[in-house]
N, C-alpha and C. Protein backbone atom coordinates (compact mmCIF):
# COMPACT_ATOMS: atom_id res chain seq x y z
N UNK A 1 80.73 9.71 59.78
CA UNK A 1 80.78 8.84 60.96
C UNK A 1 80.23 9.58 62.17
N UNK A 2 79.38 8.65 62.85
CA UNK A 2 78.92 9.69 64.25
C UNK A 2 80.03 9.39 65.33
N UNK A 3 80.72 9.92 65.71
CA UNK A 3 82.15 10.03 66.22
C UNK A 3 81.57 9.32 68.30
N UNK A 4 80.46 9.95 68.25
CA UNK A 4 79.86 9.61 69.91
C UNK A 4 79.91 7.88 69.76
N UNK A 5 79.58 7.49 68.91
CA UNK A 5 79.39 5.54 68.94
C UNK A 5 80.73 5.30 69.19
N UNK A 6 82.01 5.79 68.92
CA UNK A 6 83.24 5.03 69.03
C UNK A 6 84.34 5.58 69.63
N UNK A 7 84.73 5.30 70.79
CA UNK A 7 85.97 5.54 71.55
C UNK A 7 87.22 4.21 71.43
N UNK A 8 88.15 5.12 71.64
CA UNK A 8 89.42 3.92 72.13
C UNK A 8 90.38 4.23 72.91
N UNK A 9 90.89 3.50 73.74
CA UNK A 9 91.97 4.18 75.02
C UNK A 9 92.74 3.01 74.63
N UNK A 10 94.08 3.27 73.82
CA UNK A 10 95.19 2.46 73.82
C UNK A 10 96.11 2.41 74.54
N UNK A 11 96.00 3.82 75.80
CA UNK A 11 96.81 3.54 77.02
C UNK A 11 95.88 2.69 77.88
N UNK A 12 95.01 2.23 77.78
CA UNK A 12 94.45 1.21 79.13
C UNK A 12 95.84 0.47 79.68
N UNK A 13 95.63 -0.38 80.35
CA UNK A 13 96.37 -1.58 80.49
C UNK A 13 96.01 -2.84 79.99
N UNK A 14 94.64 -3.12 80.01
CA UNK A 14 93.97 -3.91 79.24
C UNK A 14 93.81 -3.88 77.65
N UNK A 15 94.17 -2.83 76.93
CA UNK A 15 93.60 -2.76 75.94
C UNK A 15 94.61 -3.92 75.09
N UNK A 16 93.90 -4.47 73.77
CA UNK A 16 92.76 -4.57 73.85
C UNK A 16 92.47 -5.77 74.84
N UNK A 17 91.05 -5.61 76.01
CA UNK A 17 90.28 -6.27 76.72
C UNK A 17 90.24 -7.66 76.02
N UNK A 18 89.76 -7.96 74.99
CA UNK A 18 89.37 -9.23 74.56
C UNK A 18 90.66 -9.33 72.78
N UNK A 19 90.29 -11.24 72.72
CA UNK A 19 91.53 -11.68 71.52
C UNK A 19 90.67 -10.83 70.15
N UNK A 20 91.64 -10.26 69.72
CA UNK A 20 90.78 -9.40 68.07
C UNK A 20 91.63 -8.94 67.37
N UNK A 21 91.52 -9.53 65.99
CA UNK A 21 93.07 -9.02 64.81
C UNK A 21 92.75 -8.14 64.57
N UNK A 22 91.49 -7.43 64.69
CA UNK A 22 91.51 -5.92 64.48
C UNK A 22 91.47 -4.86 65.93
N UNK A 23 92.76 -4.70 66.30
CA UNK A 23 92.70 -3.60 67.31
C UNK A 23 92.80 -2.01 67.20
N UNK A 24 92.74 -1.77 65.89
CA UNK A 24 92.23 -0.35 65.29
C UNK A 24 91.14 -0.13 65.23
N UNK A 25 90.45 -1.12 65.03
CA UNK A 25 89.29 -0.72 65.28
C UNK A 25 88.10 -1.45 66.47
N UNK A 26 88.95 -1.58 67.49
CA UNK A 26 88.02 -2.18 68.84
C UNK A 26 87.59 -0.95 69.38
N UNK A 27 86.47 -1.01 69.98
CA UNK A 27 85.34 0.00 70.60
C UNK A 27 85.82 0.38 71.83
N UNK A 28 86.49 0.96 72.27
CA UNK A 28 86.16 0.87 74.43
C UNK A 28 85.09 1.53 74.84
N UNK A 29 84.06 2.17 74.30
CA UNK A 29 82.92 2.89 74.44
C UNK A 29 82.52 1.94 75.53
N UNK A 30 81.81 0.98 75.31
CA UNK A 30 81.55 -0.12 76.49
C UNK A 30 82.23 -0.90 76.77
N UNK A 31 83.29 -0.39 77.68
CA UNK A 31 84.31 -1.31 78.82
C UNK A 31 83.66 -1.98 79.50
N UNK A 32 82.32 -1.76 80.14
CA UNK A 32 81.74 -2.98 80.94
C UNK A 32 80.62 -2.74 79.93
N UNK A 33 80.14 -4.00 79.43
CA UNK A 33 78.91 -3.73 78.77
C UNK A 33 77.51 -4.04 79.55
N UNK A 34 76.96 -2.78 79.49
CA UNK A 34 75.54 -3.17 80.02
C UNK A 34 74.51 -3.59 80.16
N UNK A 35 74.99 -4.76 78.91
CA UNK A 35 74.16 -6.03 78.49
C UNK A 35 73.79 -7.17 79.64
N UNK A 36 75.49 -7.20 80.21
CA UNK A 36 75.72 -8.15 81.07
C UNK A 36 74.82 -9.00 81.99
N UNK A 37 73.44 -7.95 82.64
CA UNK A 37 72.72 -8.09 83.55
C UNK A 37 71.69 -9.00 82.69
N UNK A 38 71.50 -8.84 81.81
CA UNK A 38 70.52 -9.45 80.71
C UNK A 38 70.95 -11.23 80.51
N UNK A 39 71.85 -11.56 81.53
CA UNK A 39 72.04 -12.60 80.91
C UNK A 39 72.19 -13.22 79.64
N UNK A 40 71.18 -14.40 79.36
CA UNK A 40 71.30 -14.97 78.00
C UNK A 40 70.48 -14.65 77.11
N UNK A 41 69.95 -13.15 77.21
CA UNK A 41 69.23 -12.63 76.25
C UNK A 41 70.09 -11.15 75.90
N UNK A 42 71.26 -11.00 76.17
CA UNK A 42 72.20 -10.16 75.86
C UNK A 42 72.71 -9.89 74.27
N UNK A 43 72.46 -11.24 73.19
CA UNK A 43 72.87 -11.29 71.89
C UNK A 43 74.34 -11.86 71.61
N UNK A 44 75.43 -11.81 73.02
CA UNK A 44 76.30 -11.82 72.86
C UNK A 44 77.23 -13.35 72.56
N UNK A 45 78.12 -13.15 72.50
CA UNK A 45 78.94 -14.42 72.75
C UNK A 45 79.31 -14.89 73.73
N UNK A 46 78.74 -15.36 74.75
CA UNK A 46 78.77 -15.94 76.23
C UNK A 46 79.04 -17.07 76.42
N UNK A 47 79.38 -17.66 77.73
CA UNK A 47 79.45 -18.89 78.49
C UNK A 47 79.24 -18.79 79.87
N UNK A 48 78.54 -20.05 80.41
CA UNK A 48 78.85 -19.38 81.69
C UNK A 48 79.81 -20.61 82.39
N UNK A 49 80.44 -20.39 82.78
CA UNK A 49 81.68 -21.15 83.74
C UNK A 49 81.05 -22.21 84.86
N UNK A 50 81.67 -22.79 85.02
CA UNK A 50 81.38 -23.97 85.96
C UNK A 50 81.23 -23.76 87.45
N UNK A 51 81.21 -22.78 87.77
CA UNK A 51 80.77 -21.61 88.94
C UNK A 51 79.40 -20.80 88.57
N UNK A 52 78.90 -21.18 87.42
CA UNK A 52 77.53 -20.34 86.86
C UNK A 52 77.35 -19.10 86.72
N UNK A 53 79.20 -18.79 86.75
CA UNK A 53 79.61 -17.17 85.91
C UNK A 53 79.25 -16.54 84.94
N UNK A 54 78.94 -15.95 84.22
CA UNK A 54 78.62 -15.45 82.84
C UNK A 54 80.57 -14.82 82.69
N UNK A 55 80.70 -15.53 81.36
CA UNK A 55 82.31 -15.39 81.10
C UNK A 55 81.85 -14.67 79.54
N UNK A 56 82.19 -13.52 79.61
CA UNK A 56 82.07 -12.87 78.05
C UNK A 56 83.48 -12.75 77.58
N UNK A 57 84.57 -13.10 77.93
CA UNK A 57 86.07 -13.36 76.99
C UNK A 57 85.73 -13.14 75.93
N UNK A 58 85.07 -14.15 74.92
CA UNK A 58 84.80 -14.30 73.94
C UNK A 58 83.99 -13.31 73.38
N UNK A 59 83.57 -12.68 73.58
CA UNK A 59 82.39 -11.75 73.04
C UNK A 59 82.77 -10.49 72.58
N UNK A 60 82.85 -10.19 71.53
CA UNK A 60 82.89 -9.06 70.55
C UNK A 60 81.73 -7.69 70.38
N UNK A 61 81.16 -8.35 70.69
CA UNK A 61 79.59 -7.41 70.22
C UNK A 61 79.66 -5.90 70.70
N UNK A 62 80.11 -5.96 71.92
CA UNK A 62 80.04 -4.12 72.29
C UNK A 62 81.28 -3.54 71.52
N UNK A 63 82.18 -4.17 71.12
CA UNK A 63 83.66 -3.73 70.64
C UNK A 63 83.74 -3.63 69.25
N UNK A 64 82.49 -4.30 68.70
CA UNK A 64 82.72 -4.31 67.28
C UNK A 64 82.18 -3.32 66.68
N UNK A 65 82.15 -3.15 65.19
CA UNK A 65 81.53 -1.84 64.18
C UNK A 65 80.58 -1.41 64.68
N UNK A 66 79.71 -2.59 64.54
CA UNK A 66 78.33 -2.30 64.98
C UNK A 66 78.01 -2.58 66.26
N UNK A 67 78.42 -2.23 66.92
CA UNK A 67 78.31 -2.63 68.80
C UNK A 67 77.18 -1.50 69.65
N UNK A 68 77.35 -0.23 69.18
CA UNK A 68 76.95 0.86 69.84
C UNK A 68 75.25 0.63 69.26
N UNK A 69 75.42 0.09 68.03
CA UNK A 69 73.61 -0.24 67.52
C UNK A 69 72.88 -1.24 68.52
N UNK A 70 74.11 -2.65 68.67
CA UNK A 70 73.40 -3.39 69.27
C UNK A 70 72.78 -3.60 70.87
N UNK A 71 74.21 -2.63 71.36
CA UNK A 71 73.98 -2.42 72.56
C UNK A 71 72.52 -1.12 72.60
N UNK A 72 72.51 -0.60 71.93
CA UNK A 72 71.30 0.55 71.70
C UNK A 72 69.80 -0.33 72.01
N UNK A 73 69.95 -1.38 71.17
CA UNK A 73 68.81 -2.14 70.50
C UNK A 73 68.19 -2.82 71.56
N UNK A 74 68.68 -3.00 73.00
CA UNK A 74 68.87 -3.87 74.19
C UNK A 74 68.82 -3.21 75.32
N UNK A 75 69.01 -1.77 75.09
CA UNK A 75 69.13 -1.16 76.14
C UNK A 75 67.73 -1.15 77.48
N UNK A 76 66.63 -0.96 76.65
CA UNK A 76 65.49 -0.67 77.18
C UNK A 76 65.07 -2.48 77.86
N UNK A 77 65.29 -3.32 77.71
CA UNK A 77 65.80 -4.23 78.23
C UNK A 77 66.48 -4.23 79.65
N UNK A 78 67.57 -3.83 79.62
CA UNK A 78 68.32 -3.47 80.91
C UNK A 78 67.60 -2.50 81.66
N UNK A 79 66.88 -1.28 81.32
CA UNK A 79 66.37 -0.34 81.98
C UNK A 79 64.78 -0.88 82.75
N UNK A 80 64.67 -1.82 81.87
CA UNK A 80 63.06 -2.83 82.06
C UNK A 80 63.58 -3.89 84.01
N UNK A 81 65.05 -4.18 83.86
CA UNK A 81 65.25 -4.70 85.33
C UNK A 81 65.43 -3.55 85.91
N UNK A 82 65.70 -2.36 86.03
CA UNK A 82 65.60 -1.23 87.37
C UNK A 82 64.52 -1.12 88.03
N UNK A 83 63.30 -0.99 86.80
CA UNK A 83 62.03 -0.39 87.63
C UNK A 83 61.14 -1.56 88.82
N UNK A 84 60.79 -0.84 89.53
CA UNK A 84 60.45 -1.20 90.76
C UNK A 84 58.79 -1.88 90.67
C-alpha cells in the first residue's frame, strides 16, 4: 500500500464529513477537495442548491479507495485555472 494516498483523523469533529457505512476506510487526505473549483467537470457526485451552490454532501470520490487516483487524474485541470 502507498501509505502517502491515505490519511484519517477520527478525532476531527466532523469525522466522518460525509453519510458512509464504511468509516474505516474514509480518506481525510482531501478534507476540502480540490476538485471543487472545477465545477461540473470535477467527476464527482454534486448538486448545486437553489442558491447555485455546488453542494458535494453526497460525494464520495476524494474519500473513497480510489480517491487519491482520481483526484490525481484532475489535478492539472485545477492548476490549468491559476495560470494567468
Amino acid at each position: 500500500m502507498e501509505h502517502y494516498k491515505f490519511s484519517q483523523n477520527e478525532q476531527c469533529e466532523y469525522f466522518p464529513c460525509h453519510k458512509t457505512d464504511n468509516p474505516e476506510q474514509f480518506n481525510c487526505l482531501f478534507c476540502y477537495c480540490p476538485l471543487y473549483a472545477l465545477k461540473d467537470k470535477c467527476g464527482g457526485n454534486f448538486r448545486y442548491n437553489e442558491k447555485g451552490i455546488k453542494d458535494c454532501t453526497n460525494c464520495l470520490k476524494p474519500h473513497s479507495e480510489n480517491g487519491y487516483e482520481h483526484i490525481m487524474s484532475h489535478i492539472k485541470d485545477v492548476l490549468e485555472l491559476g495560470r494567468c
